[in-house]
PDB file of N, CA and C in Angstrom:
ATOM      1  N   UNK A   1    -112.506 -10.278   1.859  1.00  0.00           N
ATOM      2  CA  UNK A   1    -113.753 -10.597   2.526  1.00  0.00           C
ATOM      3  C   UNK A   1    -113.932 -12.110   2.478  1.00  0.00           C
ATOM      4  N   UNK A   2    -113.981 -13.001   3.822  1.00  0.00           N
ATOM      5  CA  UNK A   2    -113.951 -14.361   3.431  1.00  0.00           C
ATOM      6  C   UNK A   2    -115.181 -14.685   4.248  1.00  0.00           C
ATOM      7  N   UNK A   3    -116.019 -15.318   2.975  1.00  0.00           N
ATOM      8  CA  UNK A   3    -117.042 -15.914   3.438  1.00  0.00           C
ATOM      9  C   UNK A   3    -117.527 -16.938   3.937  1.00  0.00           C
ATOM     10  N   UNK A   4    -118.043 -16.961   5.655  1.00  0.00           N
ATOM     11  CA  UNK A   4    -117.570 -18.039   6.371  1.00  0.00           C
ATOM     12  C   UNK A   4    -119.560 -18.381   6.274  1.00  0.00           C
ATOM     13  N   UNK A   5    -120.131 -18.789   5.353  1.00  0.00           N
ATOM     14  CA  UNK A   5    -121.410 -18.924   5.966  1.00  0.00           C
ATOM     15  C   UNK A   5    -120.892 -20.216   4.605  1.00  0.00           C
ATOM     16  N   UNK A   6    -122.809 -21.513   4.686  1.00  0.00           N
ATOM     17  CA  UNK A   6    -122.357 -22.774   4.001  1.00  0.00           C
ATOM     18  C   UNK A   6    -123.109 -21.675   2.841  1.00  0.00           C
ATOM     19  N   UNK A   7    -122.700 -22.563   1.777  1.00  0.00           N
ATOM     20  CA  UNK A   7    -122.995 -22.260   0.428  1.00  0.00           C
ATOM     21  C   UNK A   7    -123.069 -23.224  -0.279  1.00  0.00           C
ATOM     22  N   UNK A   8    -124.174 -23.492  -1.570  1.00  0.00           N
ATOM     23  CA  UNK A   8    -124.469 -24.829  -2.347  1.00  0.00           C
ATOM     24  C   UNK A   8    -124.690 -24.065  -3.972  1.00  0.00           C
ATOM     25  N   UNK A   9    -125.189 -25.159  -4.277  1.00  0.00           N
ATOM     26  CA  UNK A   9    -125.251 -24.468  -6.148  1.00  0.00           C
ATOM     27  C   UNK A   9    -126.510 -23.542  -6.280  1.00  0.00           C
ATOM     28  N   UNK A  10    -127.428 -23.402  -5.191  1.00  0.00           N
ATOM     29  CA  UNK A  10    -128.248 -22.483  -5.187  1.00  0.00           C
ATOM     30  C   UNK A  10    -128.366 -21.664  -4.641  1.00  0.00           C
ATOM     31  N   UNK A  11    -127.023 -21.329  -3.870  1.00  0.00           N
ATOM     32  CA  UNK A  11    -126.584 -19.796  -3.099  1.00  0.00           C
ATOM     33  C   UNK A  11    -126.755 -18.803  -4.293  1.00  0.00           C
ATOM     34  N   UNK A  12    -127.133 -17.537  -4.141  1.00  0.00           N
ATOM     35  CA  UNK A  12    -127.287 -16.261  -4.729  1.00  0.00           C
ATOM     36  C   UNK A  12    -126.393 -15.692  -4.854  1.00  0.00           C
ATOM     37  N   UNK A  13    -125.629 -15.115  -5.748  1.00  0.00           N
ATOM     38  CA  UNK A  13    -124.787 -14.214  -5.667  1.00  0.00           C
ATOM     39  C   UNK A  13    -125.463 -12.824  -6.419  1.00  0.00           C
ATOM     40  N   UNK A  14    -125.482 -11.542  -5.665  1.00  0.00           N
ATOM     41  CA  UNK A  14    -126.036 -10.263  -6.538  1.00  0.00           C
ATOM     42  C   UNK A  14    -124.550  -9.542  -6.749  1.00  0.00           C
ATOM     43  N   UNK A  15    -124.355  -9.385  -8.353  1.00  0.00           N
ATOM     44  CA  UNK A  15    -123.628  -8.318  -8.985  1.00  0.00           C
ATOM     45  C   UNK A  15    -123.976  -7.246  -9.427  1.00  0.00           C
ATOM     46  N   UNK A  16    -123.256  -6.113  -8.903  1.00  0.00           N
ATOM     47  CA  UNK A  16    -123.422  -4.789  -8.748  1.00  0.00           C
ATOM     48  C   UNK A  16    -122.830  -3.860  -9.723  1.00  0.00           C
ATOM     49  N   UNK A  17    -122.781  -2.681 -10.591  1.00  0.00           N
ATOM     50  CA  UNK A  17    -121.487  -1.576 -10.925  1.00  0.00           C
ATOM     51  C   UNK A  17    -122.529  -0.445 -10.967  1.00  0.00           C
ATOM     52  N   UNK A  18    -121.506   0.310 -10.312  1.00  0.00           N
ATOM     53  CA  UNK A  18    -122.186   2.192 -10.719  1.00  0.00           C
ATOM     54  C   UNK A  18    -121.150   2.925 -10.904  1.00  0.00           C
ATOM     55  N   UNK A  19    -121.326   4.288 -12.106  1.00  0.00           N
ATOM     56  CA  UNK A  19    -120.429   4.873 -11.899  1.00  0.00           C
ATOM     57  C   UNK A  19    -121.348   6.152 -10.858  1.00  0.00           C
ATOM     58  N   UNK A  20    -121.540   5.780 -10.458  1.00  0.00           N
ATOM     59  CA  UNK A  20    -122.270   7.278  -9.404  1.00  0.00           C
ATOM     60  C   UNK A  20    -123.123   8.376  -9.645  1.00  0.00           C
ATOM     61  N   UNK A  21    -123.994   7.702 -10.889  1.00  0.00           N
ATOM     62  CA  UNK A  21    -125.016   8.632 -11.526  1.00  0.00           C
ATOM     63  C   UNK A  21    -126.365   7.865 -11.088  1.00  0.00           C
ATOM     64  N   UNK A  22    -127.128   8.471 -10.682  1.00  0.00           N
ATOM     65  CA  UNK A  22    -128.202   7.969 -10.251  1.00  0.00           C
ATOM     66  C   UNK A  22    -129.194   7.276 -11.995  1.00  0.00           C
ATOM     67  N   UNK A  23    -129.709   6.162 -11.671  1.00  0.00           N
ATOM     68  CA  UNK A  23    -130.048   5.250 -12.655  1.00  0.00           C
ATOM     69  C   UNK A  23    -129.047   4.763 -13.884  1.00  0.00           C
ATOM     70  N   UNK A  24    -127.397   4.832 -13.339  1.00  0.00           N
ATOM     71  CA  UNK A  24    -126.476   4.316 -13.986  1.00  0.00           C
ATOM     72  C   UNK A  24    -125.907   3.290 -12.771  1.00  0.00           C
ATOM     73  N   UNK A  25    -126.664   2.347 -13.097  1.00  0.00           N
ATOM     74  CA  UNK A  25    -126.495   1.097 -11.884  1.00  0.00           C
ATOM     75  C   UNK A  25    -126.831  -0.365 -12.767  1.00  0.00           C
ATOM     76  N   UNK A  26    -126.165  -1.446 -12.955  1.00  0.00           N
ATOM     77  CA  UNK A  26    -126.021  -2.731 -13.134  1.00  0.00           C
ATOM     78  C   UNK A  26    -126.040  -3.624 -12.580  1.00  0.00           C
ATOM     79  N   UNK A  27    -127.015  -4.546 -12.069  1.00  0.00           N
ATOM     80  CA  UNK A  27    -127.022  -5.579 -11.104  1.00  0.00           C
ATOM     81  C   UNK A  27    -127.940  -6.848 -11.216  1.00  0.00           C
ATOM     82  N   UNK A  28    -126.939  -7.908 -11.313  1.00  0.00           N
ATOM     83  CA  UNK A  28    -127.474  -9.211 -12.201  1.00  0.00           C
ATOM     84  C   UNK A  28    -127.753 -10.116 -10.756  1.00  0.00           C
ATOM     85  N   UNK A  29    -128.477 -11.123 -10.369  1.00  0.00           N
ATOM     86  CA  UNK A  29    -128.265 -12.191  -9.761  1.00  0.00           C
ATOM     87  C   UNK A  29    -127.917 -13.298  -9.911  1.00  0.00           C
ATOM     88  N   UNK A  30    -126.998 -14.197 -10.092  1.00  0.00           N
ATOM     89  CA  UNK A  30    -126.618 -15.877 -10.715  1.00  0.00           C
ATOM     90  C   UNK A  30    -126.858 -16.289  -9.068  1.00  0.00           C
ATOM     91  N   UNK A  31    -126.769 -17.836  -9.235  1.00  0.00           N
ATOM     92  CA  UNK A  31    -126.694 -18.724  -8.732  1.00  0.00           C
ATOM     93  C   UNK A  31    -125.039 -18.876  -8.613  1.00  0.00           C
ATOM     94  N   UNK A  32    -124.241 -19.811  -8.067  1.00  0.00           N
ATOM     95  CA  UNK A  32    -123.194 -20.452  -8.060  1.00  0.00           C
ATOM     96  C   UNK A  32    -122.787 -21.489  -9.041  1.00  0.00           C
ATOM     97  N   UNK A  33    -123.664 -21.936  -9.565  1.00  0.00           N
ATOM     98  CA  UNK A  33    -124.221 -22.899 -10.490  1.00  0.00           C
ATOM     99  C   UNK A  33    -124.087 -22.296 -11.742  1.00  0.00           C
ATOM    100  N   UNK A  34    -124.926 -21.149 -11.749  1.00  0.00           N
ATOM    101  CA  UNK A  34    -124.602 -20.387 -12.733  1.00  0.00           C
ATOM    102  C   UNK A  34    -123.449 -19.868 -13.615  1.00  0.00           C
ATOM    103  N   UNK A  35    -122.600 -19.575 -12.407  1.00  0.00           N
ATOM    104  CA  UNK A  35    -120.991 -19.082 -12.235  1.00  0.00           C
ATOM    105  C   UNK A  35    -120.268 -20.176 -12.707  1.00  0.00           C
ATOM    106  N   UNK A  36    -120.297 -21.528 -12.660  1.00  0.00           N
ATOM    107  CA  UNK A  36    -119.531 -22.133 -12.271  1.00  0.00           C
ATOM    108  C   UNK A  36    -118.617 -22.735 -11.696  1.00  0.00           C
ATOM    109  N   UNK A  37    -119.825 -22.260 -10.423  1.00  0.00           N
ATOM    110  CA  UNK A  37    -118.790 -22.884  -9.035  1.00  0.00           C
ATOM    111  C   UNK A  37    -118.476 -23.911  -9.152  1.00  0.00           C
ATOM    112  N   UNK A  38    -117.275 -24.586  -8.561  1.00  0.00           N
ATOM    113  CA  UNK A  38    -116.718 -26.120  -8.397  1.00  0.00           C
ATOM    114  C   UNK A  38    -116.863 -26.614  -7.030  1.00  0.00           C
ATOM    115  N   UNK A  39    -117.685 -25.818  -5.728  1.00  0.00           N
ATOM    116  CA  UNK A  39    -117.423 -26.762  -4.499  1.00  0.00           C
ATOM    117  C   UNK A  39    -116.195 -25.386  -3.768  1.00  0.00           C
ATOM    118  N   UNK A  40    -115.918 -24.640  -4.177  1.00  0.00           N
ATOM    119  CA  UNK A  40    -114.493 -23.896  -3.552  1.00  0.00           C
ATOM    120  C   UNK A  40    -115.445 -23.000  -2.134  1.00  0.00           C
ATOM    121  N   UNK A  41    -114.349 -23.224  -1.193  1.00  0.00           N
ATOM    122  CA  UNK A  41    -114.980 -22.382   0.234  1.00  0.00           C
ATOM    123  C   UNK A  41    -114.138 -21.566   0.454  1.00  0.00           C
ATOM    124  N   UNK A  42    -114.633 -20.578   1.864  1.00  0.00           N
ATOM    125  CA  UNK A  42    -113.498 -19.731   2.392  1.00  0.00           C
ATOM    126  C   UNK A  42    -112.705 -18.651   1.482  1.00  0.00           C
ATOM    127  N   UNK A  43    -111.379 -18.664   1.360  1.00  0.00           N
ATOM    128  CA  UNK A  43    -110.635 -17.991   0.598  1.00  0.00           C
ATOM    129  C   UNK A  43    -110.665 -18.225  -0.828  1.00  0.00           C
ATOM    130  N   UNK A  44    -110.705 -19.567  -1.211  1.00  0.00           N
ATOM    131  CA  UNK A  44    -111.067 -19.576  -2.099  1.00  0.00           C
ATOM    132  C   UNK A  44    -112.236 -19.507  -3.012  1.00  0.00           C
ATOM    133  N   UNK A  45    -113.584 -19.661  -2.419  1.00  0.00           N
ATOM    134  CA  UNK A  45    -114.460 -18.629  -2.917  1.00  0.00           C
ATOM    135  C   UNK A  45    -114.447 -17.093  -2.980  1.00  0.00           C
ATOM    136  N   UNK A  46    -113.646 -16.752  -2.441  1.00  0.00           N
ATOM    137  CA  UNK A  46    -113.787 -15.296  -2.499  1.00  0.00           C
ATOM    138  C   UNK A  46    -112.689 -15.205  -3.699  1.00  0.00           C
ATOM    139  N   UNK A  47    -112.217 -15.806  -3.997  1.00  0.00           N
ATOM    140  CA  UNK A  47    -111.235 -15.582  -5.364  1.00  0.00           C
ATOM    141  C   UNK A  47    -112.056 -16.019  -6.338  1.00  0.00           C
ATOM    142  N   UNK A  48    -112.629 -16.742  -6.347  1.00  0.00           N
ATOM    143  CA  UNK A  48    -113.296 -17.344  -7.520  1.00  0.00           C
ATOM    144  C   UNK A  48    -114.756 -16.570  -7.940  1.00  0.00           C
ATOM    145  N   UNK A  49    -115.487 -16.111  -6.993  1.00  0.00           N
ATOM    146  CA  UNK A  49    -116.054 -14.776  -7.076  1.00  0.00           C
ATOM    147  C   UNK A  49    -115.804 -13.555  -7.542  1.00  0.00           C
ATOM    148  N   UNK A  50    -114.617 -13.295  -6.877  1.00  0.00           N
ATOM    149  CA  UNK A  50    -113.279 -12.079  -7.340  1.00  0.00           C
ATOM    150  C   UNK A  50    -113.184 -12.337  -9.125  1.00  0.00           C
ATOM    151  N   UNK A  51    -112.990 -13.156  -9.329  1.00  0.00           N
ATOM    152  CA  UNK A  51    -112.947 -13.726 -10.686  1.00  0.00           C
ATOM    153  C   UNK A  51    -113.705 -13.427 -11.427  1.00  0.00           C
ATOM    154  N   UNK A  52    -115.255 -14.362 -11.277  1.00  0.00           N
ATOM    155  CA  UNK A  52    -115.889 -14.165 -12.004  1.00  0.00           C
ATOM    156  C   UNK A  52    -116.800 -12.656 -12.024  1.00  0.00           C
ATOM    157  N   UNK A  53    -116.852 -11.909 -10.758  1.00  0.00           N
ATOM    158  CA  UNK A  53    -117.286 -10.867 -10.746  1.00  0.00           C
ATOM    159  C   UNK A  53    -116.440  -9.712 -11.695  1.00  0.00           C
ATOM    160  N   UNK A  54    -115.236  -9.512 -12.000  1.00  0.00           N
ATOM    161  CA  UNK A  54    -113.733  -9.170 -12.674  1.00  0.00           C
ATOM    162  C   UNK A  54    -114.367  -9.680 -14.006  1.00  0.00           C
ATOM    163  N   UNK A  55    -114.581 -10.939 -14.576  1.00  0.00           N
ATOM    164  CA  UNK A  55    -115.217 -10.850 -16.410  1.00  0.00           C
ATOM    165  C   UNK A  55    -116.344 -10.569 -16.348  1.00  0.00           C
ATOM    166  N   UNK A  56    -117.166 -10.545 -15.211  1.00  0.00           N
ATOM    167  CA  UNK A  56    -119.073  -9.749 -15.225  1.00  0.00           C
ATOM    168  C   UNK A  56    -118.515  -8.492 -15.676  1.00  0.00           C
ATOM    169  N   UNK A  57    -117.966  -7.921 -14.751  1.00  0.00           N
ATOM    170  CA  UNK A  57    -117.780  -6.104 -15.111  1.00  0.00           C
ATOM    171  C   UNK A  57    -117.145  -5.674 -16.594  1.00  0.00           C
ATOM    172  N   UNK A  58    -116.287  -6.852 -17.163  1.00  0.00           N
ATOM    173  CA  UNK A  58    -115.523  -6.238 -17.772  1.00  0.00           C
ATOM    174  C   UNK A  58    -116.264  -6.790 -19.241  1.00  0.00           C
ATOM    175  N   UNK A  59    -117.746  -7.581 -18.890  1.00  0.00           N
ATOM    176  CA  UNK A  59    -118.279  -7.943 -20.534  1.00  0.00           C
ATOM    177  C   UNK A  59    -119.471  -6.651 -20.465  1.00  0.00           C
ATOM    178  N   UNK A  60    -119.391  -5.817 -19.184  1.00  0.00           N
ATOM    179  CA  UNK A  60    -120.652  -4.582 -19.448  1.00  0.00           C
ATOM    180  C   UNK A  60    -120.102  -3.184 -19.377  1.00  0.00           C
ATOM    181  N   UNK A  61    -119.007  -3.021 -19.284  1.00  0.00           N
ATOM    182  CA  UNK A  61    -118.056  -1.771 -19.530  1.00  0.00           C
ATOM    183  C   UNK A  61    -117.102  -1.451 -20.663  1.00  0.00           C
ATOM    184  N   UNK A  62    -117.479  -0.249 -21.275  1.00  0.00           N
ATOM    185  CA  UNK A  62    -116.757  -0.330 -22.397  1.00  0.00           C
ATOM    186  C   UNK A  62    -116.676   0.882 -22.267  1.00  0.00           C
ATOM    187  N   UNK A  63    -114.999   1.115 -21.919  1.00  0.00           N
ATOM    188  CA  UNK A  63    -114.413   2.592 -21.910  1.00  0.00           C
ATOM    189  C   UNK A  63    -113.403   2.976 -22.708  1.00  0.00           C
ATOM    190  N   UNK A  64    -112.783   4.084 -22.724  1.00  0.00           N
ATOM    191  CA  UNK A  64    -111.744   4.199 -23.980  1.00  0.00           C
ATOM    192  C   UNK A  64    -111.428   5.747 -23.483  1.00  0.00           C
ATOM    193  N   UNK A  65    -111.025   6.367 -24.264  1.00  0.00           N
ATOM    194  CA  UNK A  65    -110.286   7.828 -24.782  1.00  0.00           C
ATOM    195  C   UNK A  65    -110.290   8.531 -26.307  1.00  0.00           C
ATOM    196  N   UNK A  66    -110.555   9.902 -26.324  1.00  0.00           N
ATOM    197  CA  UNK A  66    -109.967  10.192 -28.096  1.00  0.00           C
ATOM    198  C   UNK A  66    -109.638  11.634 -27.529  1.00  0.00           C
ATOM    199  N   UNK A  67    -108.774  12.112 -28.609  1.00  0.00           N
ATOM    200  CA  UNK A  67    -108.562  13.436 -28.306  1.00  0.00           C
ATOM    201  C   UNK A  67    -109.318  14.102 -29.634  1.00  0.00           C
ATOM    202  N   UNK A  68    -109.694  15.433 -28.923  1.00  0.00           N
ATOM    203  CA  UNK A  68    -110.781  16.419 -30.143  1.00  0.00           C
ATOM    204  C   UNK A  68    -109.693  17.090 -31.510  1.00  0.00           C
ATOM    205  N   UNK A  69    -110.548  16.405 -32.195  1.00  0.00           N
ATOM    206  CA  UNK A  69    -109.417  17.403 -33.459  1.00  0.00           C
ATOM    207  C   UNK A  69    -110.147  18.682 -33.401  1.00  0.00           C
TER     208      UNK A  69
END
């Protein structure tokens, strides 16, 4: 998805996760600023988004496995 609109340090970004249970939904808003955008457009905002959206999810999910004795 490449985002062709302008963007500054006070563009919005809303982050999302569900696993598909109704009121099991996560969704933060930052800034770019926030994120630590550097100025990146086009393709490369969408990686750098990709990015930081990729350690958002992965500092509010905590999954695993055990088997039942």
């Amino acid at each position: 998805m490449s985002i062709n609109k302008n963007v500054d340090q006070n563009t919005e970004v809303t982050f999302t996760l569900s696993i598909g249970y109704v009121g099991a939904t996560k969704e933060e808003t930052f800034t770019l600023q926030q994120l630590g955008w550097n100025g990146e457009t086009g393709d490369d905002l969408d990686k750098f988004l990709d990015d930081v959206h990729e350690d958002w999810i992965t500092n509010h999910v905590d999954t695993g496995w055990y088997i039942e004795e």
